[in-house]
Protein backbone atom coordinates (compact mmCIF):
# COMPACT_ATOMS: atom_id res chain seq x y z
CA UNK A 1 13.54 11.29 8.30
CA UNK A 2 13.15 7.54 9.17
CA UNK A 3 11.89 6.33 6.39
CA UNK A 4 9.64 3.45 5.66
CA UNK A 5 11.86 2.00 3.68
CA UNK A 6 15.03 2.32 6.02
CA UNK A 7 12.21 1.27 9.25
CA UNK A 8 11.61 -1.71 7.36
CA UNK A 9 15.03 -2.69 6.70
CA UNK A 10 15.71 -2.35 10.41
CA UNK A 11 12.99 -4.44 11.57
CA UNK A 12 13.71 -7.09 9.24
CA UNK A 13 17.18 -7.07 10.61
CA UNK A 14 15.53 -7.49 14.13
CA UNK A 15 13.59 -10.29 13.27
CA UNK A 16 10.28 -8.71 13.97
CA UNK A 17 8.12 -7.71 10.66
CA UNK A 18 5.27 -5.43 11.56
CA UNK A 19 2.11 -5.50 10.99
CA UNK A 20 0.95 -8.48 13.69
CA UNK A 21 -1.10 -5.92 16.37
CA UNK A 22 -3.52 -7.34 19.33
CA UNK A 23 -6.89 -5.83 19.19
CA UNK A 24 -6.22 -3.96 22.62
CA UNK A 25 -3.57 -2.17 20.73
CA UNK A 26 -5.58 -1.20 17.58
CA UNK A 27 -8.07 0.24 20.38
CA UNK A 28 -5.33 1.58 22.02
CA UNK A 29 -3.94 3.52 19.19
CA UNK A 30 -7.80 4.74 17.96
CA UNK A 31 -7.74 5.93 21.16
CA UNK A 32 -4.69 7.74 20.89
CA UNK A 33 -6.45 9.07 17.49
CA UNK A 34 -8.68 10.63 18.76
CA UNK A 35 -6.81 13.14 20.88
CA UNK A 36 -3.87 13.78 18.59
CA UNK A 37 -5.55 12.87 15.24
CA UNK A 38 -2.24 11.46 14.32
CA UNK A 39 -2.09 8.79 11.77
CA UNK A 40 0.50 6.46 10.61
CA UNK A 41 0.64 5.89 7.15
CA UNK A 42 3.24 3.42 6.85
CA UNK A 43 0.94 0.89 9.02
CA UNK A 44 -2.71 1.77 8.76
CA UNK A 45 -6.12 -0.36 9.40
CA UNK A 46 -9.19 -0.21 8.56
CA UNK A 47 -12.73 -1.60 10.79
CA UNK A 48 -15.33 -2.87 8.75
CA UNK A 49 -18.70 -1.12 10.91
CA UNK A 50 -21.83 0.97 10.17
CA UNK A 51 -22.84 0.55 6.35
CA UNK A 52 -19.96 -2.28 6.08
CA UNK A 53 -21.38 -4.38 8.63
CA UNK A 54 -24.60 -4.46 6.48
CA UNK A 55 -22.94 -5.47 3.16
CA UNK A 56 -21.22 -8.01 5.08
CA UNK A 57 -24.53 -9.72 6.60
CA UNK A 58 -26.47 -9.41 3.15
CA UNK A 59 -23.83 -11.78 1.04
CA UNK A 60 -22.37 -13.72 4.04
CA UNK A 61 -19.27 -14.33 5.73
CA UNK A 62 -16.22 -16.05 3.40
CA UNK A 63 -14.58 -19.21 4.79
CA UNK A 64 -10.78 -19.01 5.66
CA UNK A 65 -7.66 -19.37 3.80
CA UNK A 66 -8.28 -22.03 0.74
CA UNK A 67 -6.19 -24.87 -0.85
CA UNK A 68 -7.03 -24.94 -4.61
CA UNK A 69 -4.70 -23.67 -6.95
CA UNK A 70 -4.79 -19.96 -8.29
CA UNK A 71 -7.57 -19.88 -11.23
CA UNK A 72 -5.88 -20.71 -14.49
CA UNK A 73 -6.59 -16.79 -15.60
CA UNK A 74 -4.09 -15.11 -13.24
CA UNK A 75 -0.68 -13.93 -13.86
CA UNK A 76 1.72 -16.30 -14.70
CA UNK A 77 4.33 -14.85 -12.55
CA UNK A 78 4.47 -12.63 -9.19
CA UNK A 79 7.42 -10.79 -7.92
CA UNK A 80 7.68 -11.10 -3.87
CA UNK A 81 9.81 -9.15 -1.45
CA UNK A 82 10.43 -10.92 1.81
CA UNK A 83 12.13 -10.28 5.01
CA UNK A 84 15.67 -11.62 5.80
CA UNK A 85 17.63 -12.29 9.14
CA UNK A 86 19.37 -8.66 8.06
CA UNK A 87 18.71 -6.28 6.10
CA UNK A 88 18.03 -5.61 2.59
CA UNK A 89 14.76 -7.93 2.21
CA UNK A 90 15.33 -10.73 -0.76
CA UNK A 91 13.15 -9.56 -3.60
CA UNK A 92 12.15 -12.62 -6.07
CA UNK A 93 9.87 -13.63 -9.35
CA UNK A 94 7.91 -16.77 -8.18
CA UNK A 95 5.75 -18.79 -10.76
CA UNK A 96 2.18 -18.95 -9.91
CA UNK A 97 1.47 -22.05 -11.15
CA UNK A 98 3.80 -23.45 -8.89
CA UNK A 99 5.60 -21.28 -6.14
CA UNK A 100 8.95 -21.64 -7.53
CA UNK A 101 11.30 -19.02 -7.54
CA UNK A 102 12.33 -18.32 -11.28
CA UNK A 103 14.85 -15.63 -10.77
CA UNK A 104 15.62 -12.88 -8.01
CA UNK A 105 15.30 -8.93 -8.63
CA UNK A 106 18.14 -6.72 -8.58
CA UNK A 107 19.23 -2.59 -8.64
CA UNK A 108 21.27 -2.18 -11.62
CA UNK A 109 21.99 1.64 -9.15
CA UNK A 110 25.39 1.29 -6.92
CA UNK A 111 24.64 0.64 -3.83
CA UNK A 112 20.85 0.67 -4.22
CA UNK A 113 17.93 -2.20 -3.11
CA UNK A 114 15.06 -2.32 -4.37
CA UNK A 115 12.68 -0.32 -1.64
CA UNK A 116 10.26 -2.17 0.81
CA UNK A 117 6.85 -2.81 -1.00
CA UNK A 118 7.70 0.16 -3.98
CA UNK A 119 7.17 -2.30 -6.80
CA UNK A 120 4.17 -1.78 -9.18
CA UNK A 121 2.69 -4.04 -12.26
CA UNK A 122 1.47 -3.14 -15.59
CA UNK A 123 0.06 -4.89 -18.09
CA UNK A 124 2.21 -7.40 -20.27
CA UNK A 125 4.51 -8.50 -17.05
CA UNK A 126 5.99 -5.19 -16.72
CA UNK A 127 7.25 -3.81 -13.83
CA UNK A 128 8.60 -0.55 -11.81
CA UNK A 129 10.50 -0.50 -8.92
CA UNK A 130 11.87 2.42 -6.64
CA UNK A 131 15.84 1.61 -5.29
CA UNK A 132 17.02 3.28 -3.24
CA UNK A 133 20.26 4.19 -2.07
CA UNK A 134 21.48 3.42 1.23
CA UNK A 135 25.08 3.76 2.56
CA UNK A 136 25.98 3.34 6.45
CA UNK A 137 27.68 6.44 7.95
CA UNK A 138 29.10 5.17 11.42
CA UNK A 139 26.16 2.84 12.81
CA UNK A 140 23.30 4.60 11.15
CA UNK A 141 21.87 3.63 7.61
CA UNK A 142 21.58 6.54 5.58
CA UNK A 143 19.04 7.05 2.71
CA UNK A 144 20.59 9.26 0.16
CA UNK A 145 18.32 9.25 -2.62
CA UNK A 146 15.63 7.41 -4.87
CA UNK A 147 15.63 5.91 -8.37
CA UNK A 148 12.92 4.25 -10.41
CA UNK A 149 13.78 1.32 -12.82
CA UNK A 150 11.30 -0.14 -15.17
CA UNK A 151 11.84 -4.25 -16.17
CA UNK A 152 9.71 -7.29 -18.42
CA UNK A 153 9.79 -10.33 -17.42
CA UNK A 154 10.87 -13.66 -19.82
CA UNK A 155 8.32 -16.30 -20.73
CA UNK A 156 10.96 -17.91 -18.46
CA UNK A 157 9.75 -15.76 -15.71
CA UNK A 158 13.14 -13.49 -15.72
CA UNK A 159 13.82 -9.69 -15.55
CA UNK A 160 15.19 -8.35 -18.58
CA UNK A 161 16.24 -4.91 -19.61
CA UNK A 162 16.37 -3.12 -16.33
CA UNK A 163 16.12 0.13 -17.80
CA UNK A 164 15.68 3.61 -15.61
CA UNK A 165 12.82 5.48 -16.12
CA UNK A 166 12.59 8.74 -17.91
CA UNK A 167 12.15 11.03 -14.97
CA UNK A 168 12.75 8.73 -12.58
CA UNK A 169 16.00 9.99 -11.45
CA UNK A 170 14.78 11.42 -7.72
CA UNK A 171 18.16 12.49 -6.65
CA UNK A 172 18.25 13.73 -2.95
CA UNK A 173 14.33 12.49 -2.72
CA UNK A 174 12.61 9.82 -0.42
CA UNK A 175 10.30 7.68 -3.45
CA UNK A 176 7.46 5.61 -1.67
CA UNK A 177 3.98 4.67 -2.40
CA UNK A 178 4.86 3.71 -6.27
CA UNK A 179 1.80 3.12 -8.45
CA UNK A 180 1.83 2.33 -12.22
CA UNK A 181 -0.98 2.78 -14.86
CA UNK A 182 -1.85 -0.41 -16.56
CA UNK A 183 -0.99 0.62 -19.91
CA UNK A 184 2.50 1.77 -18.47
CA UNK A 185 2.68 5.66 -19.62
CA UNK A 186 2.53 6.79 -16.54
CA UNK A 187 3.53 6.14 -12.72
CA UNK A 188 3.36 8.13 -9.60
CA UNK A 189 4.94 8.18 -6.24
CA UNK A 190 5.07 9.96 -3.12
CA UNK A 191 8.35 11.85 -2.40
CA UNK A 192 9.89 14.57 -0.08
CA UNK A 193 13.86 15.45 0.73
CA UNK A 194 15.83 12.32 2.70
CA UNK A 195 16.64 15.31 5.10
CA UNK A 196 13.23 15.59 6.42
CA UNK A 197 12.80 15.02 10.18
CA UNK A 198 9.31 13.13 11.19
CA UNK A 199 7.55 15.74 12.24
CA UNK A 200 8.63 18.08 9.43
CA UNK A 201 5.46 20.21 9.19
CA UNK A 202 5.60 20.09 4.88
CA UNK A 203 3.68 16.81 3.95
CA UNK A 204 5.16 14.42 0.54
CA UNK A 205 4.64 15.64 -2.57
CA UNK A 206 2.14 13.25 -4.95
CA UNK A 207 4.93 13.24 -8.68
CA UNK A 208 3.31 11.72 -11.80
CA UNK A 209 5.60 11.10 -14.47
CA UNK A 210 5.03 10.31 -17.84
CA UNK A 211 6.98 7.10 -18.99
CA UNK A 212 7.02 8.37 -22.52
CA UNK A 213 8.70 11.68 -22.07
CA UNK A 214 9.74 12.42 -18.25
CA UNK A 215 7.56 15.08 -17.92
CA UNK A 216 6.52 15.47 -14.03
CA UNK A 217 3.39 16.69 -12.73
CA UNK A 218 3.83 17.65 -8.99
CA UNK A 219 1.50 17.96 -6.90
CA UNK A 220 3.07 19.59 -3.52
CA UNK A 221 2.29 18.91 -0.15
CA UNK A 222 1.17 21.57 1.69
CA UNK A 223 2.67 23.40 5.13
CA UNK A 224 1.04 21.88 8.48
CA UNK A 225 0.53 24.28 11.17
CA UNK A 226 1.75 22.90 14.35
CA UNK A 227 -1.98 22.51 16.55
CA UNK A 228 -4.05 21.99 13.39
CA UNK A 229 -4.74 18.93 11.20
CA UNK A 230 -3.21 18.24 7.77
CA UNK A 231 -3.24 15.64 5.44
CA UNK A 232 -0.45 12.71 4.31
CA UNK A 233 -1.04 11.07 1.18
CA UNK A 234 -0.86 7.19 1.06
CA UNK A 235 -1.50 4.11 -0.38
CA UNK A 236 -1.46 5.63 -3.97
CA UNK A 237 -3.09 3.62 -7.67
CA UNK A 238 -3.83 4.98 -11.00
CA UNK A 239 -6.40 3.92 -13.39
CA UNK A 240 -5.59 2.30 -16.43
CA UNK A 241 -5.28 4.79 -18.61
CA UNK A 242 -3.45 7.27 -15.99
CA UNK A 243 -5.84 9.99 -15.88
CA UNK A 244 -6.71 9.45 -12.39
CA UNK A 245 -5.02 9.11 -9.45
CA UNK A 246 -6.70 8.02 -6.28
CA UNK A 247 -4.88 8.12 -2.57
CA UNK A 248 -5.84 7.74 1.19
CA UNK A 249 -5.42 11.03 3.64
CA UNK A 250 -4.15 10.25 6.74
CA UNK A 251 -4.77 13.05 9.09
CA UNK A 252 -1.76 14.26 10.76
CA UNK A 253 -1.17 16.78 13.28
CA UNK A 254 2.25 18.33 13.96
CA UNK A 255 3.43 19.15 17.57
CA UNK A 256 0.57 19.29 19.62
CA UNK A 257 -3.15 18.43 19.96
CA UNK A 258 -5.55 19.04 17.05
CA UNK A 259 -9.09 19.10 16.93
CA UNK A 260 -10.09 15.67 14.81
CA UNK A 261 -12.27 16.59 11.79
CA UNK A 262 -14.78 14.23 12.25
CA UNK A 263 -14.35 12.70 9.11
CA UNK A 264 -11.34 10.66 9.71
CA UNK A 265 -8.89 9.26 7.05
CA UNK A 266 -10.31 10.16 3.15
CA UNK A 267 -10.05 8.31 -0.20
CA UNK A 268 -9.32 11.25 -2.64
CA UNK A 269 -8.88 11.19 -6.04
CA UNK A 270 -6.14 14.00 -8.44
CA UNK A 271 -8.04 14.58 -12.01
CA UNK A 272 -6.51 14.44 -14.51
CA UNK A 273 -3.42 13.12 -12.78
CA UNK A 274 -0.49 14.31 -15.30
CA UNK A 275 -1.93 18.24 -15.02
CA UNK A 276 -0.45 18.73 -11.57
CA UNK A 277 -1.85 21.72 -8.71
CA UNK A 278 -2.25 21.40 -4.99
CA UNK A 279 -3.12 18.65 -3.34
CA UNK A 280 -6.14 20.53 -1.85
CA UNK A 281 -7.81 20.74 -4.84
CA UNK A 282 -8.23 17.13 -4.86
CA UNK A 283 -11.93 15.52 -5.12
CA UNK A 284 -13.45 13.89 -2.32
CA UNK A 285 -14.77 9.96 -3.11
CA UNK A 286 -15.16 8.34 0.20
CA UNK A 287 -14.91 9.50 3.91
CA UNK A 288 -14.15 6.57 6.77
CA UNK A 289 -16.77 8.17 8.84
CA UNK A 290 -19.06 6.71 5.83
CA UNK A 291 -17.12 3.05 6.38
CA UNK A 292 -16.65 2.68 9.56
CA UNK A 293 -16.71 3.73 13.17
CA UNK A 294 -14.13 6.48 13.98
CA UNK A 295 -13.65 5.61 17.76
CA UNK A 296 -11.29 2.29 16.78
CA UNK A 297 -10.99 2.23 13.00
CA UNK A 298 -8.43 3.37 10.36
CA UNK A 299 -8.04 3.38 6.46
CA UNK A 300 -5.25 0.31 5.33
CA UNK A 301 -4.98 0.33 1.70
CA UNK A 302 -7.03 1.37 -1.25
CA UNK A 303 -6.55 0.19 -4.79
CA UNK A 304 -9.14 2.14 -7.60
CA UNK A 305 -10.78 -0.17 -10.57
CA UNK A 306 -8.67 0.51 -13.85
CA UNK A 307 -11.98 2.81 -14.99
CA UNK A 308 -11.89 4.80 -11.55
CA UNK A 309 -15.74 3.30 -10.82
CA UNK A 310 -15.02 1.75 -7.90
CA UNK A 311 -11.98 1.42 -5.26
CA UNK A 312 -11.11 -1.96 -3.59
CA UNK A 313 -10.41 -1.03 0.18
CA UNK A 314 -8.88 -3.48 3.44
CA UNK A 315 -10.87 -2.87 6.44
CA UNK A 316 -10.78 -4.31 9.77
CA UNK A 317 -13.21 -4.23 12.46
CA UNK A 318 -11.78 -4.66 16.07
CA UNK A 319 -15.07 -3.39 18.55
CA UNK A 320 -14.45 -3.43 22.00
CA UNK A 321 -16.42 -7.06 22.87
CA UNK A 322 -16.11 -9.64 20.21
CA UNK A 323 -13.27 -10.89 17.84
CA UNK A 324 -11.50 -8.49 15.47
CA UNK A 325 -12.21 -9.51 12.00
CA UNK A 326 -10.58 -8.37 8.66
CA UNK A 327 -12.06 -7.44 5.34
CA UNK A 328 -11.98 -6.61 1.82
CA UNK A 329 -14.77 -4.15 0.74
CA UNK A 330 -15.68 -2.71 -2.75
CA UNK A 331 -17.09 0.53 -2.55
CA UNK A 332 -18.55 3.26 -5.32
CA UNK A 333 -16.67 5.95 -6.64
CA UNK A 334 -19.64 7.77 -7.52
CA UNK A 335 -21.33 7.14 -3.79
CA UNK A 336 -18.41 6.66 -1.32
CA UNK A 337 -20.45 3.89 -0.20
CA UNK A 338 -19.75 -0.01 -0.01
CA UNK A 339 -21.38 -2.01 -2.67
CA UNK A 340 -19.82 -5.47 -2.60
CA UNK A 341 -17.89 -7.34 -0.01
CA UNK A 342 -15.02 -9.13 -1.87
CA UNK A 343 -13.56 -11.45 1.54
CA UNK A 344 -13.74 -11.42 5.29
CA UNK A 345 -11.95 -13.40 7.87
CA UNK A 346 -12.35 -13.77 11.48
CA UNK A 347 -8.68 -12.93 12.93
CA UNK A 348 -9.45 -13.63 17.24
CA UNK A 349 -7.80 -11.37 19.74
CA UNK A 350 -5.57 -9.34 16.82
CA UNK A 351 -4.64 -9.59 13.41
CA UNK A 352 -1.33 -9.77 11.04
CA UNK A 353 -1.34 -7.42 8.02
CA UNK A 354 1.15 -7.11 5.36
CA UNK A 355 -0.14 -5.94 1.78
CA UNK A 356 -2.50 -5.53 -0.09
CA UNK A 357 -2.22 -5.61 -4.34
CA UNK A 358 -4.00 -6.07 -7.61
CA UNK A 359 -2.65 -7.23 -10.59
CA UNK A 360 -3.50 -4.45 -13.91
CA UNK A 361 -6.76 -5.83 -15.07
CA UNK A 362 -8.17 -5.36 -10.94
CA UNK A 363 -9.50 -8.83 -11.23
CA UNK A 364 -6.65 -10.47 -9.32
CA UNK A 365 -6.31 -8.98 -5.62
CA UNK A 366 -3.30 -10.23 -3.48
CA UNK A 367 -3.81 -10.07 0.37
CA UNK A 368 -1.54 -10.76 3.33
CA UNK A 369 -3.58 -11.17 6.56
CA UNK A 370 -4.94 -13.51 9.51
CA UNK A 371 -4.29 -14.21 12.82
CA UNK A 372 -1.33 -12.47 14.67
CA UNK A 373 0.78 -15.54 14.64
CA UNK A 374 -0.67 -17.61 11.39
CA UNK A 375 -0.72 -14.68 8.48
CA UNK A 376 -1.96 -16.23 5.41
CA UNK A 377 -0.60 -15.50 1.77
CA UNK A 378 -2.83 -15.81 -0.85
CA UNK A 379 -5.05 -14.62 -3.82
CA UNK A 380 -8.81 -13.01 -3.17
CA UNK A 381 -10.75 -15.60 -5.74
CA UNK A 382 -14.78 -15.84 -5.14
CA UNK A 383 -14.54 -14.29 -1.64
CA UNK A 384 -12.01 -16.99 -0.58
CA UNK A 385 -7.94 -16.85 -0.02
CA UNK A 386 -6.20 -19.23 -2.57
CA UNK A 387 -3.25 -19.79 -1.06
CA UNK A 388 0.40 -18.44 -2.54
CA UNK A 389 3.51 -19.22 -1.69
CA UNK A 390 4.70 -19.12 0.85
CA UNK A 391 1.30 -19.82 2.30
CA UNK A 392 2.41 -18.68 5.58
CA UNK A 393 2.53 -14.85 5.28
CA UNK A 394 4.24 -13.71 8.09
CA UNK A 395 7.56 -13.65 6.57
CA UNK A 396 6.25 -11.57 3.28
CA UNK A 397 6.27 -7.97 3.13
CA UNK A 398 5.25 -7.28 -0.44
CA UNK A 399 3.76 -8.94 -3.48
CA UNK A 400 2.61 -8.25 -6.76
CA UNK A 401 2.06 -8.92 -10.64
C-alpha cells in the first residue's frame, strides 16, 4: 500500500507539501463524494454550515493570525516535523518561549524515521513516536514495518531515554494515526500489513496497548464489499485516563459506486478502549450531516476533551458563492452538536491545511491553516492564532507537545 507516511516522504522530496487545495477543488472532490462515497483519510476537510454557521454568528468571527507571545501557561517545549528538499522530513524540539530549536529527534531503529505526523504528547513532556522502517528496493521506497518509541524531554528541552514501547514492536505492520493518553498508560494506533494494496477491501485495525504491560486490545477492521460502503478509521485521541477512544469514519467504498449513507463521515467513540471487539460496535457521538452540509463538506481532524465531554473538531466551509473559510468548533459528546466556536478564519478562493493538535491538558490547541499560499503556524489562544515558529506554516507538517 502507499502509505501516508511513504506519500509524504515523496512529496516532500518533490517540493510540494499537501494540504494547499482551491475551493473549486474541495467542491470538486464533494462532488466526486457523492457518487463514489470515497473518502480520503490522509487529507480530509471539514465545512463549517447548518448548526455551525449559527454558533459562529452568535459569538462572532475571530481576527487573523496574532503577534503576542504564547500565554505563559503553555508547554515549554514543542516537537515539530517539517518538510525537507528530500525525503525523510527533519523532526525537531523547539522552545516555545522562543522558537529555537533545542535539539532534533531521532530513531534509535536501523534504518527507521520517525513517521509523518505519528508523534503524540503526554503529560510531563513525554512523548511517543511511530518509526518506521524504510529501505529502497531499486527506485521504490519500501515500508517494511512499524515501531513505537516512547522519550522525556530535559529541562534543557532534549530527548532522553528513547526507550521502545512494550508492545510496540509492529513488525510487518503499517502504524499511523498514533494517539497517547495523558497519563501515558496507554496509546493507540491504526495499523494493517505494509503489503496491503489501496483498495484492499479489509479496513486498519484500531490497537490499544497498554504502556505498563504490552497487552493489546485490537479492534479489527472489518471486510468491505466491493459496491457497498465501509468505514476507515482516522484521526484517532484518547482521553486522559485511556478509557475512551474517539475516531473519525471516513466512508469508503471499494471498486465501484456505493450508495452514500446520508450521514457522511462520523465521530465514533471505542468504550472502554483497552477491552477490544469490532469496530462496529462502536458508539455513535456526532454525524457531519449534524455539522455541516454534505454536498461540499468533509470531517479534518477531531481531538476528544481528556474527560470525553466534548471533542474539538477543524471544519471548513467552502459554499459555492462566497469565500471558503476555516474553523475550529467544540461540539458535545453527549449531543453531537456544536456548543462553542474556538477560531475561524476567512481563507479566499482555497485554503492550506496541515495539522491539527492539543497538548494533554486540551487547553492548548495547535493549528496549521490559512490561505493557500500564506499558511499560518500558531497556537488557538482566546479564539485568535498566536503565532509559532515558524510563523509561516506552509513548510510544517506536524506539531505537538
Amino acid at each position: 500500500m502507499s502509505t501516508r507516511e511513504l506519500r509524504d516522504l515523496l512529496e516532500a522530496a518533490a517540493g510540494q507539501p499537501p494540504h494547499r487545495i482551491s475551493a473549486a477543488a474541495v467542491r470538486r472532490r464533494a462532488a466526486r463524494r457523492r457518487m463514489t462515497g470515497y473518502v480520503f483519510a490522509a487529507a480530509a476537510a471539514v465545512l463549517l454550515a447548518g448548526a455551525g454557521i449559527a454558533v459562529a454568528s452568535r459569538t462572532g468571527i475571530p481576527g487573523p493570525a496574532s503577534g503576542p507571545r504564547p500565554p505563559a501557561g503553555a508547554p515549554r517545549y514543542y516537537v515539530q516535523q517539517a518538510f525537507t528538499p528530500a525525503p525523510p522530513a527533519r523532526t525537531v524540539v523547539r522552545a516555545t518561549a522562543t522558537g529555537a530549536v533545542t535539539a532534533a529527534v531521532r530513531c534509535p531503529w536501523g534504518q527507521a524515521q520517525p513517521a509523518s505526523g505519528q508523534i503524540a504528547a503526554a503529560s510531563h513532556q513525554t512523548f511517543f513516536m511511530v518509526c518506521q522502517r524504510v529501505v529502497r528496493n531499486g527506485r521504490r521506497l519500501v515500508l517494511t514495518g512499524s515501531r513505537i518509541y516512547s522519550f522525556r524531554l530535559s529541562g534543557a528541552g532534549r530527548p532522553r531515554g528513547y526507550i521502545l514501547v512494550r508492545g510496540g514492536a509492529l513488525n510487518g505492520l503499517n502504524a499511523s494515526g498514533l494517539a497517547a493518553a495523558a497519563n501515558g498508560t496507554e496509546i493507540a494506533v491504526t495499523a494493517q500489513p505494509v503489503t496491503a494494496a489501496q483498495d484492499s477491501p479489509l479496513t486498519p485495525s484500531i490497537i490499544v496497548i497498554s504502556t505498563r504491560t504490552g497487552a493489546r486490545a485490537v479492534w479489527p477492521g472489518r471486510p468491505a464489499v466491493p459496491g457497498k460502503m465501509s468505514y476507515t478509521p482516522g484521526s484517532l485521541s484518547l482521553t486522559a485516563d485511556g478509557r475512551e477512544l474517539m475516531y473519525i469514519a471516513y466512508p469508503r467504498c471499494i471498486r465501484g459506486r456505493c450508495t452514500p449513507t446520508g450521514n457522511g463521515q462520523e465521530i465514533r467513540a471505542l468504550r472502554p478502549a483497552a477491552q477490544g471487539g469490532q469496530q462496529g460496535s462502536s458508539q455513535l457521538v456526532a454525524r457531519q450531516a449534524a455539522l455541516a452540509r454534505l454536498p461540499s463538506s468533509y470531517l479534518d481532524g477531531a481531538i476528544v476533551s481528556p474527560t470525553g465531554a466534548s471533542v474539538n473538531v477543524v471544519l471548513v466551509n467552502s459554499p459555492g458563492q462566497g469565500p471558503t473559510s476555516v474553523s475550529v468548533v467544540r461540539i458535545s459528546a453527549a449531543t453531537g452538536r456544536p456548543a462553542r466556536l474556538l477560531y475561524r478564519v476567512v481563507t479566499g478562493n482555497g485554503f492550506s491545511f496541515q495539522f491539527f493538535s492539543s497538548d494533554p491538558s486540551g487547553r492548548y490547541l495547535m493549528l496549521d491553516t490559512g490561505p493557500s499560499s500564506a499558511a499560518v503556524n500558531g497556537l488557538i489562544y482566546h479564539r485568535k492564532l498566536i503565532r509559532l515558529t515558524p510563523a509561516a506554516g506552509g513548510n510544517v507538517s506536524y506539531e505537538t507537545w
